[in-house]
N, C-alpha and C. Protein backbone atom coordinates (compact mmCIF):
# COMPACT_ATOMS: atom_id res chain seq x y z
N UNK A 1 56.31 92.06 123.54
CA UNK A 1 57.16 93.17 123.88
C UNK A 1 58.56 92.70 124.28
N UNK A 2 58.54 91.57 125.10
CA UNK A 2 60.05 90.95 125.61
C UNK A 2 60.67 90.36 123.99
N UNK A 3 60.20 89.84 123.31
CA UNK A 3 60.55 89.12 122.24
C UNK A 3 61.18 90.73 121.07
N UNK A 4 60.62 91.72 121.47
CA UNK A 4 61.38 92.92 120.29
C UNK A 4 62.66 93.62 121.14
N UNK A 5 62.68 93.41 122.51
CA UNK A 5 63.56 93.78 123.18
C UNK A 5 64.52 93.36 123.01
N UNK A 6 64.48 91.77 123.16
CA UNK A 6 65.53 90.81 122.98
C UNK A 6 66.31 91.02 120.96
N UNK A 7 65.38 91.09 120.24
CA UNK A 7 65.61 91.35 119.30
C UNK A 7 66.68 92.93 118.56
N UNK A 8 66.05 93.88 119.48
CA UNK A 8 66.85 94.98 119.32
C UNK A 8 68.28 94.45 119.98
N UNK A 9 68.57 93.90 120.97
CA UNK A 9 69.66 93.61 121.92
C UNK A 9 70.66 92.73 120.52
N UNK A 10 69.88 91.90 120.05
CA UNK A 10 70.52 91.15 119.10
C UNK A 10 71.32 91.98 117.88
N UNK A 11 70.32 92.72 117.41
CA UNK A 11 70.69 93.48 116.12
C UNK A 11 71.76 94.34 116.65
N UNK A 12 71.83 94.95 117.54
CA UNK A 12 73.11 96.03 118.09
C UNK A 12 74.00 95.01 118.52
N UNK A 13 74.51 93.76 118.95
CA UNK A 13 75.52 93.03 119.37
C UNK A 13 75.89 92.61 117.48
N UNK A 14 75.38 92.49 116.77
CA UNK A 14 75.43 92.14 115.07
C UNK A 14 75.72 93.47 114.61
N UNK A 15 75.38 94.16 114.92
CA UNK A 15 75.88 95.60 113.93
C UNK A 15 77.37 95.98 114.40
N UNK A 16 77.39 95.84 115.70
CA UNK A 16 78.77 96.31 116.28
C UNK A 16 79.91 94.68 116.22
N UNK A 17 79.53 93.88 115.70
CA UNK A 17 80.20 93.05 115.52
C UNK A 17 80.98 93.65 113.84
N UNK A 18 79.76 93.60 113.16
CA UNK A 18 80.35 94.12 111.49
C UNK A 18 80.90 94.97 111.49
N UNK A 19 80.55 96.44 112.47
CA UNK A 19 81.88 97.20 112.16
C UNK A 19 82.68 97.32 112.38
N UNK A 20 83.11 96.25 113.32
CA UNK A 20 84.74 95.58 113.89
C UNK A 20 85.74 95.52 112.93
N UNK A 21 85.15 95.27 111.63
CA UNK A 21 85.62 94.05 110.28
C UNK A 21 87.12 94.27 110.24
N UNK A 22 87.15 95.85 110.10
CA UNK A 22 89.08 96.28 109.53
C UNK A 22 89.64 96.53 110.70
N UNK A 23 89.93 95.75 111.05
CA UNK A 23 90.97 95.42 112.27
C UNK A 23 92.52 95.84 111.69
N UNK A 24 93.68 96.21 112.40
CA UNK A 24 94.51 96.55 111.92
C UNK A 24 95.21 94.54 111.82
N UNK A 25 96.02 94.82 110.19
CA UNK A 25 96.03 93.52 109.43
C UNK A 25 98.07 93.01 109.41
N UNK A 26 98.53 93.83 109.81
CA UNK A 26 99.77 93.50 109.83
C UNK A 26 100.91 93.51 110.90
N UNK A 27 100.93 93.54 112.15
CA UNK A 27 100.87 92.89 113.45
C UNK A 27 101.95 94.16 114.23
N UNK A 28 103.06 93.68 114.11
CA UNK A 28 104.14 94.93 114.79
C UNK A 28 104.14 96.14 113.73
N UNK A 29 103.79 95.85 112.47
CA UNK A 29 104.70 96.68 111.33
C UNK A 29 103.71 97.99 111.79
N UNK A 30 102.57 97.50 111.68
CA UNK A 30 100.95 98.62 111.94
C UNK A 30 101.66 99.52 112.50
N UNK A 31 101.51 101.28 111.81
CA UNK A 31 101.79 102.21 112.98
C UNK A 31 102.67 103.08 112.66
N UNK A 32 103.34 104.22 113.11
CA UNK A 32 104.02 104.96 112.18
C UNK A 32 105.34 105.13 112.59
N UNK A 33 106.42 105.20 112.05
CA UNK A 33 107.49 104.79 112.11
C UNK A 33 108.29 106.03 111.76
N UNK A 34 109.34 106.30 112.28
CA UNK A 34 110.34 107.66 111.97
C UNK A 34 111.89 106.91 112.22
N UNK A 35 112.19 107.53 110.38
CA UNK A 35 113.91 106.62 110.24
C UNK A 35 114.61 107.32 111.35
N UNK A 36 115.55 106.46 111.50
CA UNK A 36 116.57 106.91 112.46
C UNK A 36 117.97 107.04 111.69
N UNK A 37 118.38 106.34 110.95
CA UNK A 37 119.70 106.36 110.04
C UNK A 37 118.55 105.35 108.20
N UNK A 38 119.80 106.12 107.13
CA UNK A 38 119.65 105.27 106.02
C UNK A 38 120.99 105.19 105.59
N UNK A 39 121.44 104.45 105.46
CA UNK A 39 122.62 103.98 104.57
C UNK A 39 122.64 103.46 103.70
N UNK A 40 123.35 103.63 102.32
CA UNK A 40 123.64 102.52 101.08
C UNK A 40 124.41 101.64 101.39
N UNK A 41 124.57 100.89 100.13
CA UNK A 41 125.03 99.55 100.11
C UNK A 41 126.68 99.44 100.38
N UNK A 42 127.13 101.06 100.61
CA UNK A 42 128.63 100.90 101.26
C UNK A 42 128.93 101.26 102.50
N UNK A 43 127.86 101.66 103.15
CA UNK A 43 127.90 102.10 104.58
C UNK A 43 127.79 103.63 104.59
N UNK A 44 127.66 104.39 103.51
CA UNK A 44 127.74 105.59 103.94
C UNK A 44 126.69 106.19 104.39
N UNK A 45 126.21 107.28 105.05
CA UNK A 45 125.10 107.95 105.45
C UNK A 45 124.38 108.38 104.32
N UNK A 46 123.06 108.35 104.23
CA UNK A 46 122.55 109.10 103.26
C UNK A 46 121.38 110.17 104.09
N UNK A 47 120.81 109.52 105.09
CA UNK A 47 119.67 110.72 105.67
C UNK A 47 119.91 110.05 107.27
N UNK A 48 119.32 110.70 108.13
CA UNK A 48 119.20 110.87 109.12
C UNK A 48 117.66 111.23 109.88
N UNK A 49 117.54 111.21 111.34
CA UNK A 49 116.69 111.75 111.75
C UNK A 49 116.43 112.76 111.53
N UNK A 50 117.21 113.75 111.07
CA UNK A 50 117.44 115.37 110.77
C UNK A 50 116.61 115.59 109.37
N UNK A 51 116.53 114.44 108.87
CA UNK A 51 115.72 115.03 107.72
C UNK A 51 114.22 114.33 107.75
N UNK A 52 113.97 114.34 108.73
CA UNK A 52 112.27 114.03 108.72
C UNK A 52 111.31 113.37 108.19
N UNK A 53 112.21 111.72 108.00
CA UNK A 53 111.67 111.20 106.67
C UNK A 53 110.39 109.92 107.62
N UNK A 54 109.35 110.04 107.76
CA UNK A 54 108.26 109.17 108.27
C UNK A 54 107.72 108.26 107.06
N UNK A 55 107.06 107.12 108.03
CA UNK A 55 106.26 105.71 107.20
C UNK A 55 105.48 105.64 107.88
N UNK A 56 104.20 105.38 107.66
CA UNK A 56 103.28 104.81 108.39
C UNK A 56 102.35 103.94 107.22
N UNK A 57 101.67 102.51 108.04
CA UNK A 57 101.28 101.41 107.58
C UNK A 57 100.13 101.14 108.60
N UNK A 58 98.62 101.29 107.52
CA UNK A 58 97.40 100.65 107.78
C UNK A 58 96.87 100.39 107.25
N UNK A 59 96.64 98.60 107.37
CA UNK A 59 95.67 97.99 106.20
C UNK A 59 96.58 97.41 105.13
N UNK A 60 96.17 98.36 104.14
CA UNK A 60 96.93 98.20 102.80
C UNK A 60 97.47 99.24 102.41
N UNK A 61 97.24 100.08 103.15
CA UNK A 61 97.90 101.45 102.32
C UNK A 61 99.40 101.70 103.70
N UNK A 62 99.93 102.78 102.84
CA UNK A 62 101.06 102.87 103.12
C UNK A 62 101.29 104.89 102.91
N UNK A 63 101.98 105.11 104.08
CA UNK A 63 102.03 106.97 104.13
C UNK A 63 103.62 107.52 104.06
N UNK A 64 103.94 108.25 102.80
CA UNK A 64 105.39 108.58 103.04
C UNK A 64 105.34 110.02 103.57
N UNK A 65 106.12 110.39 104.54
CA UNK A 65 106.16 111.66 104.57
C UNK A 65 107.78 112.15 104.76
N UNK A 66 108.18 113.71 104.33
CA UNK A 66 109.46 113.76 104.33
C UNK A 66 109.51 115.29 104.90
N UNK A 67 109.76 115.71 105.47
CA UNK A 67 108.94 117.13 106.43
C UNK A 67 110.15 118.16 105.58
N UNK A 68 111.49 117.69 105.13
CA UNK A 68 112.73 118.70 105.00
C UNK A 68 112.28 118.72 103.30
N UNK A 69 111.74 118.09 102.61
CA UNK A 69 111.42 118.16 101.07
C UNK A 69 109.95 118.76 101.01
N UNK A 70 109.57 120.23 101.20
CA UNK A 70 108.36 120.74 100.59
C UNK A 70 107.48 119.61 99.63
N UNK A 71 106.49 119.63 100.08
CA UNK A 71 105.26 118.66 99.10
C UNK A 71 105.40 117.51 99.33
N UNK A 72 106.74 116.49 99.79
CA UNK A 72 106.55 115.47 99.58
C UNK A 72 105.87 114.51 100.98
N UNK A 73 104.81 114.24 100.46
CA UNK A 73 103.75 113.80 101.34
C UNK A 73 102.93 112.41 100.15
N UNK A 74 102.96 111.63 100.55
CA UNK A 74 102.33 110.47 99.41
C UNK A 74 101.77 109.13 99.79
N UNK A 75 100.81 108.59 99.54
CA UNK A 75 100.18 107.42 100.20
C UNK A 75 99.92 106.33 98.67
N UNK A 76 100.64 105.29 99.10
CA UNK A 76 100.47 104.02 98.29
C UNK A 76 99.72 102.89 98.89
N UNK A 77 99.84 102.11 97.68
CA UNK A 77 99.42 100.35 98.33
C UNK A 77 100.53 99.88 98.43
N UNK A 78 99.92 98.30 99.17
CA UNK A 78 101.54 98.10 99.88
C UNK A 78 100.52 96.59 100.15
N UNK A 79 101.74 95.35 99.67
CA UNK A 79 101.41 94.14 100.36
C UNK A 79 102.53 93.46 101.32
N UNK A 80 102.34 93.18 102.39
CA UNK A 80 103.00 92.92 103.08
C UNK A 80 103.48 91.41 103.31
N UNK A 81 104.37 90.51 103.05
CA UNK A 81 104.42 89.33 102.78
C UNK A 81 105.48 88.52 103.82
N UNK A 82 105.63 88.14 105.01
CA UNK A 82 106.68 87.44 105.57
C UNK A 82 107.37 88.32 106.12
N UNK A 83 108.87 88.53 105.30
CA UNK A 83 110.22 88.94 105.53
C UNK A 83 110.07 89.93 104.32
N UNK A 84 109.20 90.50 103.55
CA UNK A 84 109.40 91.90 103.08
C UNK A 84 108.32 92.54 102.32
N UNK A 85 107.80 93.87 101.85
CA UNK A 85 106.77 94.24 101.73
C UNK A 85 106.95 94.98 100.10
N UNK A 86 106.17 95.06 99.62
CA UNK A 86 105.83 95.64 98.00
C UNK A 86 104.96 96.53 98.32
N UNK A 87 105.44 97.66 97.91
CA UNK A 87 105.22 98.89 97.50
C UNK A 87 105.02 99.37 95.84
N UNK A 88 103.37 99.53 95.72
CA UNK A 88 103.27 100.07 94.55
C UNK A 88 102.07 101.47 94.62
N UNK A 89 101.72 101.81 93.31
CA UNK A 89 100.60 102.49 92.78
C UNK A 89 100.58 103.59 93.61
N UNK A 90 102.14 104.60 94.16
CA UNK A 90 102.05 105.99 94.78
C UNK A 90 101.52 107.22 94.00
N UNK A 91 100.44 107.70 95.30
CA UNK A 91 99.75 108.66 94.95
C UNK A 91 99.67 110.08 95.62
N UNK A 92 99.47 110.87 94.98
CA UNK A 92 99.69 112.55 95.92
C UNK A 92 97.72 112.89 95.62
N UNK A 93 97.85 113.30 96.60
CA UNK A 93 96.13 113.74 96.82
C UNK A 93 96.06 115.27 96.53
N UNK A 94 95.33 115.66 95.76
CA UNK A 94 94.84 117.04 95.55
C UNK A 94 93.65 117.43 96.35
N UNK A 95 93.77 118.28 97.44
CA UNK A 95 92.98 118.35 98.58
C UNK A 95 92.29 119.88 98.12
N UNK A 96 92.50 120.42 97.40
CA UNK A 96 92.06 121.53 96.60
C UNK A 96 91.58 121.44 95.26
N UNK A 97 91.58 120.12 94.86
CA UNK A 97 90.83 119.84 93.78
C UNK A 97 90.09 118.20 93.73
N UNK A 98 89.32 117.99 94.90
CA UNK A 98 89.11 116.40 95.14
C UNK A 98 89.00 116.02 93.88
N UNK A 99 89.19 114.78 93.11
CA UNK A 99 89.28 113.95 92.28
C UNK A 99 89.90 113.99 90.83
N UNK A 100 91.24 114.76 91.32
CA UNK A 100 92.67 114.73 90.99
C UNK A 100 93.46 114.70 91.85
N UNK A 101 93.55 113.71 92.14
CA UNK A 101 94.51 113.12 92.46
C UNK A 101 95.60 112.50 91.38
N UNK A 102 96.78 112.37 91.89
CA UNK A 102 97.74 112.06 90.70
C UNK A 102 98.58 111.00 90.97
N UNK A 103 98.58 109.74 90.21
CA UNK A 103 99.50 108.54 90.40
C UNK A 103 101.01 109.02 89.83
N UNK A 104 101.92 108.32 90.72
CA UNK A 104 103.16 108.79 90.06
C UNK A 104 104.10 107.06 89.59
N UNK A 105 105.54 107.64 89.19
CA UNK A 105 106.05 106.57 88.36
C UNK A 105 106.69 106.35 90.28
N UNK A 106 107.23 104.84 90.62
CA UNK A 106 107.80 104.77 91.37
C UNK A 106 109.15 105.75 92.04
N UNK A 107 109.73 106.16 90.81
CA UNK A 107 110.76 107.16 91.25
C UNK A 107 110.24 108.34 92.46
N UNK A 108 109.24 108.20 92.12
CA UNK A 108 109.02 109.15 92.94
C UNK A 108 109.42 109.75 94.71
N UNK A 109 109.39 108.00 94.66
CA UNK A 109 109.46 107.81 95.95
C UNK A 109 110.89 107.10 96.93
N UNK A 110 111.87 107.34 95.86
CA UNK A 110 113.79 108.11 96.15
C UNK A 110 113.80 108.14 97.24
N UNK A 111 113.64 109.98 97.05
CA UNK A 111 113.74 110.88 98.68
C UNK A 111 113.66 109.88 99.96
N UNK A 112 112.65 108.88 99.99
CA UNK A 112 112.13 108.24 101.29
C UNK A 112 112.73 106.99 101.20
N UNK A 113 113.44 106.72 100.13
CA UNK A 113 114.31 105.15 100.43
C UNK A 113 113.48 103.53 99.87
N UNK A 114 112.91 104.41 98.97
CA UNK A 114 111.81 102.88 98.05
C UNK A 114 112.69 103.09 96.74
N UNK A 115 113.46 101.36 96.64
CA UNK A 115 113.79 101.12 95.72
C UNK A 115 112.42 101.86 94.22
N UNK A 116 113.38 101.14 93.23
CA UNK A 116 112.32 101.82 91.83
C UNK A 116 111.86 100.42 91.16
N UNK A 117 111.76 99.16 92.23
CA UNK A 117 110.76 97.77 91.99
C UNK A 117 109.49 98.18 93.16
N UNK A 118 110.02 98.86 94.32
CA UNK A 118 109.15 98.72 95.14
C UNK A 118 109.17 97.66 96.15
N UNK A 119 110.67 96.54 95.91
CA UNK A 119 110.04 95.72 97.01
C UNK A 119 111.08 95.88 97.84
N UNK A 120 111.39 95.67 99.69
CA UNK A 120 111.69 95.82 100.37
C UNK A 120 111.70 95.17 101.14
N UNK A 121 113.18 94.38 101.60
CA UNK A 121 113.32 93.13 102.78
C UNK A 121 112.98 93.62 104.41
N UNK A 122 112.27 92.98 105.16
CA UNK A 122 112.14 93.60 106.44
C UNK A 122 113.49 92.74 107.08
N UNK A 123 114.64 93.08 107.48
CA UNK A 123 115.53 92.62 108.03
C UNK A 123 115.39 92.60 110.06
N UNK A 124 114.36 93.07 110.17
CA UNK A 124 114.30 93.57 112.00
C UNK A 124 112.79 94.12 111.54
N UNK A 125 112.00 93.75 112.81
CA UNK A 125 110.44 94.17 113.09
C UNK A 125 110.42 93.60 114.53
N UNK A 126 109.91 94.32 115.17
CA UNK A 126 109.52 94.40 116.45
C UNK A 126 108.60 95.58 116.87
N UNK A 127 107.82 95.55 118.05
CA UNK A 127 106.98 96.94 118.31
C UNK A 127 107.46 98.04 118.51
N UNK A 128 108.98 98.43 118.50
CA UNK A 128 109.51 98.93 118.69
C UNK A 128 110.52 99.24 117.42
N UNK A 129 111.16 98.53 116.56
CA UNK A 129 112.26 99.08 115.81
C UNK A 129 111.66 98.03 114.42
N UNK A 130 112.34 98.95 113.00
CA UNK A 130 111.99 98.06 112.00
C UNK A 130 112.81 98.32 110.65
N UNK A 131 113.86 97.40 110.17
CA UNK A 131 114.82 97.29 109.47
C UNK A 131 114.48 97.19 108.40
N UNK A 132 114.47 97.87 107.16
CA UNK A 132 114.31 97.61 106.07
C UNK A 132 115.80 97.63 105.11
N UNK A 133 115.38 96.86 103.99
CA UNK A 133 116.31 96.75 103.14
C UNK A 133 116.18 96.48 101.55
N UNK A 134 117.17 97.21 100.14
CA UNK A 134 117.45 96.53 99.32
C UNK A 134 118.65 96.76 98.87
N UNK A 135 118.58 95.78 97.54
CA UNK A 135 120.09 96.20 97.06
C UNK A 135 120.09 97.42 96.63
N UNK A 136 119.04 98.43 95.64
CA UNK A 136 118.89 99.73 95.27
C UNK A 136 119.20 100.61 96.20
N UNK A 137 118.42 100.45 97.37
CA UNK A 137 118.43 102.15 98.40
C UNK A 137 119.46 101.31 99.59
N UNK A 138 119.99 100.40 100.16
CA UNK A 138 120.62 100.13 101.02
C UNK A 138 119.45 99.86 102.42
N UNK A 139 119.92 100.31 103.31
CA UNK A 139 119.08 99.64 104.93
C UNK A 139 119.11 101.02 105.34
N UNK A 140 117.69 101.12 105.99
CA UNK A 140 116.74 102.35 106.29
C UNK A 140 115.90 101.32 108.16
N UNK A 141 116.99 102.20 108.89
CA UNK A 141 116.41 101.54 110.03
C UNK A 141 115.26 102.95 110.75
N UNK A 142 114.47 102.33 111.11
CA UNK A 142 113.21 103.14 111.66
C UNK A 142 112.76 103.02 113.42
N UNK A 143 112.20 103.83 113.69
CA UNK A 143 111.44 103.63 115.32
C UNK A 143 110.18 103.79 115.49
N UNK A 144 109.60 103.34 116.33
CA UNK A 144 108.09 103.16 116.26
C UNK A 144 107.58 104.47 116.56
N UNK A 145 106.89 105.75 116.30
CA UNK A 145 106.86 106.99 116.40
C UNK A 145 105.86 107.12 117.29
C-alpha cells in the first residue's frame, strides 16, 4: 500500500513536470506591446498611439491587431533571432466558419508596419520598451501593454 502511494506521488510530480514544457521562449520580447510612434525612413509620422496598432508575441506565433482599421486582426509565425525577428505565413481566422481560415500575401500586413520580406531589426528591447526597424516601413517604437 506505501509502495502505490509513493508511486501515485511520483506520477503527479512527472505529469506536472510535462505540462510545464511551453514555457514562454523569447525573454523581454514575450507579451503584448502597443506602438507609441511609427516613422519612415525620413522622420515623418506615419501612425501614432491614436491609431491602435498592437503586437503581441508567444512562442512562435505572433498577433497583429489595429483597432482604427475594421477586420484587421491577424496572427502569424514569427522566428525570433538575436537583434531581429522574421515574420511570415499571416493568417486571418474564420471564427464563423472553423477551418477556413485564410493565409494572406505579406502585404497584408502594411497597416501594422511589417516590411513585405517580413524581417525586422530589434533596435531597443527591454521589459518595458521595444524598437523595431527596416529600411521598407522605417522604426515603429512600442510599450509593453
Amino acid at each position: 500500500m506505501k509502495n502505490i502511494r509513493y508511486f501515485i506521488i511520483f506520477l503527479t510530480f512527472i505529469a506536472g513536470i510535462a505540462s510545464c514544457s511551453k514555457q514562454d521562449c523569447n525573454g523581454d520580447l514575450d507579451g503584448m506591446w502597443q506602438l507609441i510612434e511609427w516613422k519612415d525612413s525620413e522622420g515623418s509620422v506615419i501612425a501614432t498611439k491614436a491609431d491602435k496598432i498592437f503586437y503581441s508575441f508567444q512562442l512562435q506565433m505572433m498577433r497583429f491587431d489595429r483597432k482604427t482599421t475594421p477586420g484587421l486582426y491577424c496572427l502569424s509565425s514569427f522566428e525570433y533571432q538575436g537583434d531581429r525577428i522574421r515574420i511570415f505565413r499571416p493568417i486571418t481566422v474564420d471564427s464563423e466558419n472553423p477551418g477556413h481560415d485564410r493565409v494572406h500575401e505579406m502585404s497584408y500586413l502594411s497597416p501594422v508596419g511589417v516590411p513585405s520580406d517580413g524581417v525586422m531589426h530589434i533596435d531597443r528591447l527591454s521589459s518595458t520598451e521595444l524598437v523595431l526597424s527596416s529600411t521598407d516601413t522605417g522604426v515603429l517604437q512600442f510599450r509593453k501593454y
